[in-house]
C-alpha atoms as a PDB file:
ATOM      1  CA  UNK A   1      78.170 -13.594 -58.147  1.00  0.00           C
ATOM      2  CA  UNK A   2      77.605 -14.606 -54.347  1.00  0.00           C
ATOM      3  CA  UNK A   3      79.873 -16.631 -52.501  1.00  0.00           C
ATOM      4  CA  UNK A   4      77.102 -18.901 -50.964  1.00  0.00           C
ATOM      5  CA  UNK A   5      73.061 -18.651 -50.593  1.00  0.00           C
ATOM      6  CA  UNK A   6      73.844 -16.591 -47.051  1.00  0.00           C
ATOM      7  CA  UNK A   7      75.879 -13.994 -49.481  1.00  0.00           C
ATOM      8  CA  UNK A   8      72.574 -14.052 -51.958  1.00  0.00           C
ATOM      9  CA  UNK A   9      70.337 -13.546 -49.154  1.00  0.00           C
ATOM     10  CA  UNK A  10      72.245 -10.458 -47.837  1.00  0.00           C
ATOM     11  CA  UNK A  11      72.230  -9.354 -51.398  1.00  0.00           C
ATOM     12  CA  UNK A  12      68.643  -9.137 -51.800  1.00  0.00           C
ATOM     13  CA  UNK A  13      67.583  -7.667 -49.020  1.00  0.00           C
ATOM     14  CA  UNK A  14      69.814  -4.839 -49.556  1.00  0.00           C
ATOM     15  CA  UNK A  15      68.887  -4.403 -53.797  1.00  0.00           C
ATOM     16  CA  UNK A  16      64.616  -5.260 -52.193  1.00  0.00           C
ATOM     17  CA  UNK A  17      65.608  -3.029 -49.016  1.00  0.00           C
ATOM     18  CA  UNK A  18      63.449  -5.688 -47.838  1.00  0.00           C
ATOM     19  CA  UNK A  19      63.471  -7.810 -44.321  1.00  0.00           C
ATOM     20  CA  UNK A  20      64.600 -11.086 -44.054  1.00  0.00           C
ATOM     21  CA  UNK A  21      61.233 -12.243 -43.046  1.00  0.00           C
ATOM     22  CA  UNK A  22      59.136 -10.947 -45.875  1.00  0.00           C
ATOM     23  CA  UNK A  23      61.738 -13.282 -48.355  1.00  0.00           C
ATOM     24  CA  UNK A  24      60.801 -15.895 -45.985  1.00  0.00           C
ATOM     25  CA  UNK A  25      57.601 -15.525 -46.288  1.00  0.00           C
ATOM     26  CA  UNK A  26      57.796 -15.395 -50.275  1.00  0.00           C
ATOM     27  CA  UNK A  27      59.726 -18.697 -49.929  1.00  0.00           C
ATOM     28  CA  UNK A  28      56.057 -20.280 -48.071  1.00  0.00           C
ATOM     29  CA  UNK A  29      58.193 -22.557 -46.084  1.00  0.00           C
ATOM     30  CA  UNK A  30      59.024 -21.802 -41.856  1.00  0.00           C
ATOM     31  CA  UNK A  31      61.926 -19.428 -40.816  1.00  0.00           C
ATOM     32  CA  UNK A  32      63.759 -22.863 -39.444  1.00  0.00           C
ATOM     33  CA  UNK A  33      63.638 -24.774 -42.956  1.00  0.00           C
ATOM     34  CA  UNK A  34      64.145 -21.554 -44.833  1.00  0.00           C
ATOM     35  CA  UNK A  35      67.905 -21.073 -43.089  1.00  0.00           C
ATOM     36  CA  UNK A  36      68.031 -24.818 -42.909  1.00  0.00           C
ATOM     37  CA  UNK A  37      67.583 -24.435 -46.679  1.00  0.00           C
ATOM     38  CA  UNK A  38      70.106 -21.094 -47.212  1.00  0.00           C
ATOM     39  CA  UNK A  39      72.901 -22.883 -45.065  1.00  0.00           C
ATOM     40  CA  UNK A  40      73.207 -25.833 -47.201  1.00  0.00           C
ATOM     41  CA  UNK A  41      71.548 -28.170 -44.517  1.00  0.00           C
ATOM     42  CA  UNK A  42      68.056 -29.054 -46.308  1.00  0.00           C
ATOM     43  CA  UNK A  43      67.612 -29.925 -50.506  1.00  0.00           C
ATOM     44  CA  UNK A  44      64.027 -27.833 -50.768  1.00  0.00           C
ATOM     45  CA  UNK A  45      61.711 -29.315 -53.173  1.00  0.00           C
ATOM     46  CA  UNK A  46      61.131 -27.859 -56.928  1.00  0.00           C
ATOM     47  CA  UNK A  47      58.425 -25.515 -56.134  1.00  0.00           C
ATOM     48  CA  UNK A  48      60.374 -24.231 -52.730  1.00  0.00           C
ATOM     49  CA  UNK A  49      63.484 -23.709 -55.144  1.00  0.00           C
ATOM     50  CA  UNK A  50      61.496 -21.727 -57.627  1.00  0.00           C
ATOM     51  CA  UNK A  51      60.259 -19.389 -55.311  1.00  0.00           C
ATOM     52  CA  UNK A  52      63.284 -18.801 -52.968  1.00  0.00           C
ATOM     53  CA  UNK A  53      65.443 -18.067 -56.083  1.00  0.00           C
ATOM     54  CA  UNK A  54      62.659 -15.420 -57.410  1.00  0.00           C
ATOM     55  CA  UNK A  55      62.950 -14.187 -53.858  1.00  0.00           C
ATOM     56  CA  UNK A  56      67.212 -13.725 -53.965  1.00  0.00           C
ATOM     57  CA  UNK A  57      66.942 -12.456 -57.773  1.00  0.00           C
ATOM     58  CA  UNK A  58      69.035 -15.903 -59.269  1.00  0.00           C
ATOM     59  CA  UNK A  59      68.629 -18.442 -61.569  1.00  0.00           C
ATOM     60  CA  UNK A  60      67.426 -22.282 -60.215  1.00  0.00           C
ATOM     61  CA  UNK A  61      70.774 -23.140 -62.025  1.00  0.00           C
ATOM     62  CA  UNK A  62      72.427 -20.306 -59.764  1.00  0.00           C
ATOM     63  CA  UNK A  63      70.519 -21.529 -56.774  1.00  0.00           C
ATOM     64  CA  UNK A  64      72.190 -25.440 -56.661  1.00  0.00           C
ATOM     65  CA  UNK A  65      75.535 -24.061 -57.336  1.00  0.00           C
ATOM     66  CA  UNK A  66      75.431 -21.400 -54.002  1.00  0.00           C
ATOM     67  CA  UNK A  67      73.828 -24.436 -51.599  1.00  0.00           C
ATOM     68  CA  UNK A  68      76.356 -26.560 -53.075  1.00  0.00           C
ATOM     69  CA  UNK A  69      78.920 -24.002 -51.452  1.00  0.00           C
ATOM     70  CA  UNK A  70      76.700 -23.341 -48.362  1.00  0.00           C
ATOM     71  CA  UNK A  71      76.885 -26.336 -46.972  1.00  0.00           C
ATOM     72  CA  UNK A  72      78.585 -26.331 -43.813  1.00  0.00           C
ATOM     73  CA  UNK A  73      82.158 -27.800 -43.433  1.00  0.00           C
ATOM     74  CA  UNK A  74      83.946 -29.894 -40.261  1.00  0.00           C
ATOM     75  CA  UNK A  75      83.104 -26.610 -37.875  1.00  0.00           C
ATOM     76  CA  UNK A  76      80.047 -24.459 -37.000  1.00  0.00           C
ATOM     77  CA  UNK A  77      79.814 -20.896 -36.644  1.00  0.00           C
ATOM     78  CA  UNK A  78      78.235 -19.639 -33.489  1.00  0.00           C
ATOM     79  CA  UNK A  79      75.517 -17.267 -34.624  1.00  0.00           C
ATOM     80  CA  UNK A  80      75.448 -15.596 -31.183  1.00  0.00           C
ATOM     81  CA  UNK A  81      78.882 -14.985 -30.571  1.00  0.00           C
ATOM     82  CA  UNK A  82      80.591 -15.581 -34.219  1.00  0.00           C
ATOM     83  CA  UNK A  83      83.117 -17.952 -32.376  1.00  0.00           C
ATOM     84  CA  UNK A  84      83.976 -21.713 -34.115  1.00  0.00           C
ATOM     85  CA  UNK A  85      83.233 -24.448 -32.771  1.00  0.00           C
ATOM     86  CA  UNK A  86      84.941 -27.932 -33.865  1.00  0.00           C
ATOM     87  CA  UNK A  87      83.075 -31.090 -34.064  1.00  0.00           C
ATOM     88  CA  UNK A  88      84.821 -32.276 -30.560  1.00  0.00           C
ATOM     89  CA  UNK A  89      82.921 -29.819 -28.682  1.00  0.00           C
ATOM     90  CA  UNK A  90      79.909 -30.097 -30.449  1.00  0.00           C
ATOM     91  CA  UNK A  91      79.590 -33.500 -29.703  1.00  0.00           C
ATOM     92  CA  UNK A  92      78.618 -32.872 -25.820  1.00  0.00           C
ATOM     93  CA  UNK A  93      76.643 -29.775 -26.550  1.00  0.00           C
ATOM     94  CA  UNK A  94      74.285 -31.059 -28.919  1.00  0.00           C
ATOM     95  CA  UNK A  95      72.861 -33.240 -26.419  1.00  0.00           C
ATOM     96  CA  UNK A  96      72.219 -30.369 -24.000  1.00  0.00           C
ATOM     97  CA  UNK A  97      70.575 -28.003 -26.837  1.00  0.00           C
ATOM     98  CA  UNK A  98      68.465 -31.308 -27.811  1.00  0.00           C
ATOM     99  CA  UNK A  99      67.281 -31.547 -23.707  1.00  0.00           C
ATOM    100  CA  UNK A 100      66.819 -27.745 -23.924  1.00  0.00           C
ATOM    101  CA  UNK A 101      64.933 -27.864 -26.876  1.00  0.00           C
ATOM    102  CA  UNK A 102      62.717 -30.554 -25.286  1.00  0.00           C
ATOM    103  CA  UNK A 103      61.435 -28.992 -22.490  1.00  0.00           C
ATOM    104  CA  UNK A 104      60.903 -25.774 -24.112  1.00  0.00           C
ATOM    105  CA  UNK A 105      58.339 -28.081 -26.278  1.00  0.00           C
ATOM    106  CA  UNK A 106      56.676 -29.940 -23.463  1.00  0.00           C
ATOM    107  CA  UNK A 107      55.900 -26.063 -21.618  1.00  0.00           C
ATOM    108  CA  UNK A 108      54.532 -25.352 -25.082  1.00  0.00           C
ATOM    109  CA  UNK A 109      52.052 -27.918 -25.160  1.00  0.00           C
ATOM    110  CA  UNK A 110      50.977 -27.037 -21.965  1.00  0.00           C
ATOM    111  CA  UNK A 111      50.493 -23.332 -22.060  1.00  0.00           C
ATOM    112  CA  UNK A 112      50.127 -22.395 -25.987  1.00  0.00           C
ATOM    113  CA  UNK A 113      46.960 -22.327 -26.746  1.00  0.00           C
ATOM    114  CA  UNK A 114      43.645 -21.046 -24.498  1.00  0.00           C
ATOM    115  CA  UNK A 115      41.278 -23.347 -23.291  1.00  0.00           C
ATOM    116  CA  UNK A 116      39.169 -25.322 -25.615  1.00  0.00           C
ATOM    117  CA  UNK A 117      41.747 -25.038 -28.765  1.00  0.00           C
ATOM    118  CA  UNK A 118      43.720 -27.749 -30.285  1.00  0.00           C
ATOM    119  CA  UNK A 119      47.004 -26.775 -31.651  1.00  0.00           C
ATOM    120  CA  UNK A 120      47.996 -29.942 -33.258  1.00  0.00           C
ATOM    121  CA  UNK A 121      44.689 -29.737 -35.632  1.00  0.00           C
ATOM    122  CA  UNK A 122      45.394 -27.932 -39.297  1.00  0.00           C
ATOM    123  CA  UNK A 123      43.341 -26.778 -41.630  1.00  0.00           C
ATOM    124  CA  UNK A 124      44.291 -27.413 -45.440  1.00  0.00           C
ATOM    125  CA  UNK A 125      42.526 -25.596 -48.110  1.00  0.00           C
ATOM    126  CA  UNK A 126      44.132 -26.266 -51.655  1.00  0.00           C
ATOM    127  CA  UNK A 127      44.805 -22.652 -53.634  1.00  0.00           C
ATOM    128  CA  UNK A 128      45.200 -21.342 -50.413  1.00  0.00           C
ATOM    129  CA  UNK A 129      47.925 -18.762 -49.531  1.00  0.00           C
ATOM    130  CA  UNK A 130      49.486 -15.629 -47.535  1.00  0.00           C
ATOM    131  CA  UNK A 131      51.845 -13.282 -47.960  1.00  0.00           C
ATOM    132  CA  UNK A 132      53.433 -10.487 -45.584  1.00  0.00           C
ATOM    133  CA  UNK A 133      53.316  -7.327 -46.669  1.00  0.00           C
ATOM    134  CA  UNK A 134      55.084  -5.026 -43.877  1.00  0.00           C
ATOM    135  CA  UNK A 135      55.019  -3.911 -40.357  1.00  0.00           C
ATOM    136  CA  UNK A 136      52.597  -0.674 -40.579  1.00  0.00           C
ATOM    137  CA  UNK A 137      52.793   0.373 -36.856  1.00  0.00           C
ATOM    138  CA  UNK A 138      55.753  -0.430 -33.761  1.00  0.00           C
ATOM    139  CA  UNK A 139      58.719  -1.567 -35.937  1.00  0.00           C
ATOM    140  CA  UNK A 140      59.996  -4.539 -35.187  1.00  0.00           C
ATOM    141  CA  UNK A 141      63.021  -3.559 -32.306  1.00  0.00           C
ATOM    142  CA  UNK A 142      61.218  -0.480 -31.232  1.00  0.00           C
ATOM    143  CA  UNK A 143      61.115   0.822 -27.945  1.00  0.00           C
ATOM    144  CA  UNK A 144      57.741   0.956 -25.372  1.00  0.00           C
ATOM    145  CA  UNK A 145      58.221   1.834 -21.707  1.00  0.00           C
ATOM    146  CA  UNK A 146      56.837  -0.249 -19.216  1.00  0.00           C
ATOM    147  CA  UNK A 147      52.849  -0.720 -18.266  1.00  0.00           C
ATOM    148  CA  UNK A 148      51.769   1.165 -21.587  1.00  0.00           C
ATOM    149  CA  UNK A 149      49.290  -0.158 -23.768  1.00  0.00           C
ATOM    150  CA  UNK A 150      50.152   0.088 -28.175  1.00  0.00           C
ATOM    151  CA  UNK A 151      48.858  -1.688 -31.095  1.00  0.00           C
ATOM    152  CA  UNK A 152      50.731  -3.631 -33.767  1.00  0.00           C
ATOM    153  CA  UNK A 153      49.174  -3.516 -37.327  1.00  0.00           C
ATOM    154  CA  UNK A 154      50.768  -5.978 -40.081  1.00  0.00           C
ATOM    155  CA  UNK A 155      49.441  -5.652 -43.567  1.00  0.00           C
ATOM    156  CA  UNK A 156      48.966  -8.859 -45.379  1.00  0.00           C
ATOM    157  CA  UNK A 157      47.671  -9.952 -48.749  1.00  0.00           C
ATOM    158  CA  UNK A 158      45.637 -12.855 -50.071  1.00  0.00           C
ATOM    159  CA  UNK A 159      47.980 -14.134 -52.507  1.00  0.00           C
ATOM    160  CA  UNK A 160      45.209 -17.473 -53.186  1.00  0.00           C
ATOM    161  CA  UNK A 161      42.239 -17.936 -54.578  1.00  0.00           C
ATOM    162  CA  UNK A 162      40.056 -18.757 -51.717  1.00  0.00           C
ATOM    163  CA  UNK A 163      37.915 -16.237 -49.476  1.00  0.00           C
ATOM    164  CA  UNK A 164      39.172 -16.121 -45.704  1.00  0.00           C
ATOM    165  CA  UNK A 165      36.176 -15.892 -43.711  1.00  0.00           C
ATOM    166  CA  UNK A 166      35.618 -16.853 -39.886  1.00  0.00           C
ATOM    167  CA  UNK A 167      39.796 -16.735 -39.776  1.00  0.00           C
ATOM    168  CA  UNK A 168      41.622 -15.458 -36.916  1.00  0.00           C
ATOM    169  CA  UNK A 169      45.079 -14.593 -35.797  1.00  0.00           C
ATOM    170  CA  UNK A 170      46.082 -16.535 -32.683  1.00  0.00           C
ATOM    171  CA  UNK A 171      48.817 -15.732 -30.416  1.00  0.00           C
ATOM    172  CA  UNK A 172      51.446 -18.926 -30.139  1.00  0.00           C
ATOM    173  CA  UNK A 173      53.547 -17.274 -27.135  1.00  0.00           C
ATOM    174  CA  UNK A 174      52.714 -18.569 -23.625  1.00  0.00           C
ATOM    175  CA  UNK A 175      51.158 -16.091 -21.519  1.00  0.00           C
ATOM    176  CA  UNK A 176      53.762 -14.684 -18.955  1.00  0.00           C
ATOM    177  CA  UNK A 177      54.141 -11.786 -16.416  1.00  0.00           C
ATOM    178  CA  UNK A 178      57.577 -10.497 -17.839  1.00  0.00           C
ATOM    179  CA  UNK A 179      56.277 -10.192 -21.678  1.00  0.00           C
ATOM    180  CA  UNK A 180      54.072  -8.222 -23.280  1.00  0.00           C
ATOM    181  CA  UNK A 181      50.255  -9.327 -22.747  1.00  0.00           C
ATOM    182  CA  UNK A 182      47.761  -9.558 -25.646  1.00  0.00           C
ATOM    183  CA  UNK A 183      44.176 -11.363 -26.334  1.00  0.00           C
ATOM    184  CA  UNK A 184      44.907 -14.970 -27.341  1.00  0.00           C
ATOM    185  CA  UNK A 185      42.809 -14.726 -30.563  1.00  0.00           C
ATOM    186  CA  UNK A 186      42.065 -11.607 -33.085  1.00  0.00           C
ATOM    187  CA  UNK A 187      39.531 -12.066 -35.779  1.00  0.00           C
ATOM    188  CA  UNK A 188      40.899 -11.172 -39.058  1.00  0.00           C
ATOM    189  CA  UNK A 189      38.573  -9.462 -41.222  1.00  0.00           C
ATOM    190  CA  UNK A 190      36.473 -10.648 -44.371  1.00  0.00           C
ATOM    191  CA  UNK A 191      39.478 -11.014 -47.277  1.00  0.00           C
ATOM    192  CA  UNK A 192      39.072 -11.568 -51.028  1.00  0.00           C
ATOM    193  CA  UNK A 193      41.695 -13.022 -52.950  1.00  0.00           C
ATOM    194  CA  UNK A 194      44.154 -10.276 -54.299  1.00  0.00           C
ATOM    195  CA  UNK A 195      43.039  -7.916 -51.331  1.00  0.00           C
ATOM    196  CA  UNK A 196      45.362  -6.209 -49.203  1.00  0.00           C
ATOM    197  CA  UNK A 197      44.430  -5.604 -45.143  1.00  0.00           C
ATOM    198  CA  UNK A 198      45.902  -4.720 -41.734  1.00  0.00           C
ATOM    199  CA  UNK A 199      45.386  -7.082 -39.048  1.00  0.00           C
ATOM    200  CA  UNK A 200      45.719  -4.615 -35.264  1.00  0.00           C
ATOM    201  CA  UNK A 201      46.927  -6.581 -32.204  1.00  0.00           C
ATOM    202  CA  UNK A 202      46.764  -4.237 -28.909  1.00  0.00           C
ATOM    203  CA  UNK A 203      49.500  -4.940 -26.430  1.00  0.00           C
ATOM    204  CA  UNK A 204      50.499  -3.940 -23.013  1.00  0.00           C
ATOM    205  CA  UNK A 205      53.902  -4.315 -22.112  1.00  0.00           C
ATOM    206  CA  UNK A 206      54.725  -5.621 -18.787  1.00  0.00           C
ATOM    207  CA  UNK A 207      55.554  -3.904 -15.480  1.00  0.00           C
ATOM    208  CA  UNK A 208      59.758  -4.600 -15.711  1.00  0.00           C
ATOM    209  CA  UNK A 209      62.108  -3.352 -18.501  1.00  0.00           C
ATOM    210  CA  UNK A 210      63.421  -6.584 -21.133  1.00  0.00           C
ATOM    211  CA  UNK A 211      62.541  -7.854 -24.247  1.00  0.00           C
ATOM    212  CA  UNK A 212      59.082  -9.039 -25.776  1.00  0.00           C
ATOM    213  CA  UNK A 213      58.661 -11.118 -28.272  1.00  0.00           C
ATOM    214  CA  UNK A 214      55.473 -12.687 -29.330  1.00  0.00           C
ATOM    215  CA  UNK A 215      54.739 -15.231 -32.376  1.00  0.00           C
ATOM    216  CA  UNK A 216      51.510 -15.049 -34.445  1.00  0.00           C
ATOM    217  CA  UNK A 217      49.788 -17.416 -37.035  1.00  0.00           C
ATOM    218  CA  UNK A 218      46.416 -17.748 -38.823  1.00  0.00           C
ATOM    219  CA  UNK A 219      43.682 -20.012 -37.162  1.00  0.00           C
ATOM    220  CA  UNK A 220      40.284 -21.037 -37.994  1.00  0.00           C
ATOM    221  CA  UNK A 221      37.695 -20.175 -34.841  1.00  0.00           C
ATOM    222  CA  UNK A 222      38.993 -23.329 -32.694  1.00  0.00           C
ATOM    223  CA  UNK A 223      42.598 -22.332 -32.875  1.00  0.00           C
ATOM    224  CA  UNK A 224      43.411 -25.092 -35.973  1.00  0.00           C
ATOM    225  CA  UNK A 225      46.172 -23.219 -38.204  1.00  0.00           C
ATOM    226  CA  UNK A 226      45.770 -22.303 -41.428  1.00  0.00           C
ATOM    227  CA  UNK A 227      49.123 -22.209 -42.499  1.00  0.00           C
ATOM    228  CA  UNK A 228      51.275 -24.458 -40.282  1.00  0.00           C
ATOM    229  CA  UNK A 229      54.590 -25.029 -41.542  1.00  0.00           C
ATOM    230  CA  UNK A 230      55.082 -21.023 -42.659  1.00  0.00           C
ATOM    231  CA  UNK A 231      56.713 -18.610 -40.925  1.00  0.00           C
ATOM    232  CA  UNK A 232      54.181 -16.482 -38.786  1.00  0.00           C
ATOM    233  CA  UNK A 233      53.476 -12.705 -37.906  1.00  0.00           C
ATOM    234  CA  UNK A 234      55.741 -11.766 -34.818  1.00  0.00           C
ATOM    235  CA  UNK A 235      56.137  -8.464 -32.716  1.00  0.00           C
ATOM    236  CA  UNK A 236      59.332  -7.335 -31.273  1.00  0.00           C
ATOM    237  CA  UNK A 237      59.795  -4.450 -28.456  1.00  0.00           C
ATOM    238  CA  UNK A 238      62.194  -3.458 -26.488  1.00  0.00           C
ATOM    239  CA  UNK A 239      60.660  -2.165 -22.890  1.00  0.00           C
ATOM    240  CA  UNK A 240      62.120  -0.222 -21.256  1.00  0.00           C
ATOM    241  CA  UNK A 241      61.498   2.266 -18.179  1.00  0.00           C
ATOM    242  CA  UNK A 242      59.398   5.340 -18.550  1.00  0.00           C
END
């Protein structure tokens, strides 16, 4: 038996040879409160439970007794450099990740979305739901050389009951010179419940070598989302020089 959820996780995706972000998306909850929820930080409600422990392969029983152990103890792992760091020093630098975290939101706001859309509007539709299927085309991690044009395809299923019609994807990354550049909206075809379809994105990376990343969620024809609080579609390239 695993350790902690983090061990359970790990577990799955190797026994699913799955991604982490397709048990995500199973769990129908965002990539921050699904680790908030796997590290012991976050109780997720019944239904949330239910389907992260289908997800991982365990019992709900299972499931309370691994957050029980994942919750974290008088130091916190680094995730970027695997170094501890005590609560003394985590006292001053919380207040600089909170600033940084802050002003990363107010740029947000102000370059998101094109002209004309709302972001802070939502759409709910009750029996309404998504699921990510896999990347079909460009890997996530793969590598693109500079000024070249590609297209992304994800496949995604209609796991509700309602028809998506008039839906779109919509790019959530601010435009910039030094990532990748994209149209800010990409209509997303006629889907039945139960159906199955690949949603194409074409990119062109930029004219210096880095990374690219680029986030990705559903949107009705004024940019309102669809599916707020879940983790989104999201491309990944290295570029490098030709």
């Amino acid at each position: 038996m695993p350790k902690n959820l983090s061990e359970a996780l790990k577990a799955a995706k190797a026994n699913r040879k799955v991604l982490s972000k397709l048990i995500i998306w199973e769990s129908g909850v965002s990539k921050s409160q699904f680790y908030r929820i796997i590290n012991g930080e976050e109780a997720p409600s019944l239904e949330t439970k239910k389907k992260i422990a289908e997800s991982l392969g365990i019992d709900e029983n299972e499931f309370d007794v691994l957050q029980s152990r994942s919750k974290p103890g008088p130091e916190t792992n680094n995730t970027l450099t695997g170094q501890k760091i005590s609560g003394k020093k985590m006292k001053w630098r919380l207040p600089l990740l909170a600033l940084a975290i802050a002003l990363i939101g107010l740029i947000a706001l102000k370059t998101n979305a094109p002209s004309g859309l709302n972001p802070s509007k939502t759409v709910t539709v009750p029996e309404d739901n998504t699921l990510f299927i896999k990347d079909v085309t460009i890997p996530d991690g793969s590598s693109v050389p500079v000024n070249t044009t590609f297209e992304k395809i994800w496949r995604v299923k209609n796991t509700g009951t309602v028809v998506w019609k008039n839906r779109y994807l919509k790019r959530m990354t601010p435009a910039s010179s030094l990532i990748c550049s994209s149209p800010a909206m990409v209509p997303i075809p006629e889907t039945l419940p139960g159906q199955t379809i690949d949603i194409a994105v074409t990119f062109t990376t930029p004219h210096l070598p880095g990374s690219c990343r680029t986030d990705w969620k559903t949107s009705d024809e004024n940019g309102n989302l669809y599916f707020p609080e879940m983790h989104g579609l999201y491309s990944i390239v290295t570029v490098v020089e030709n």
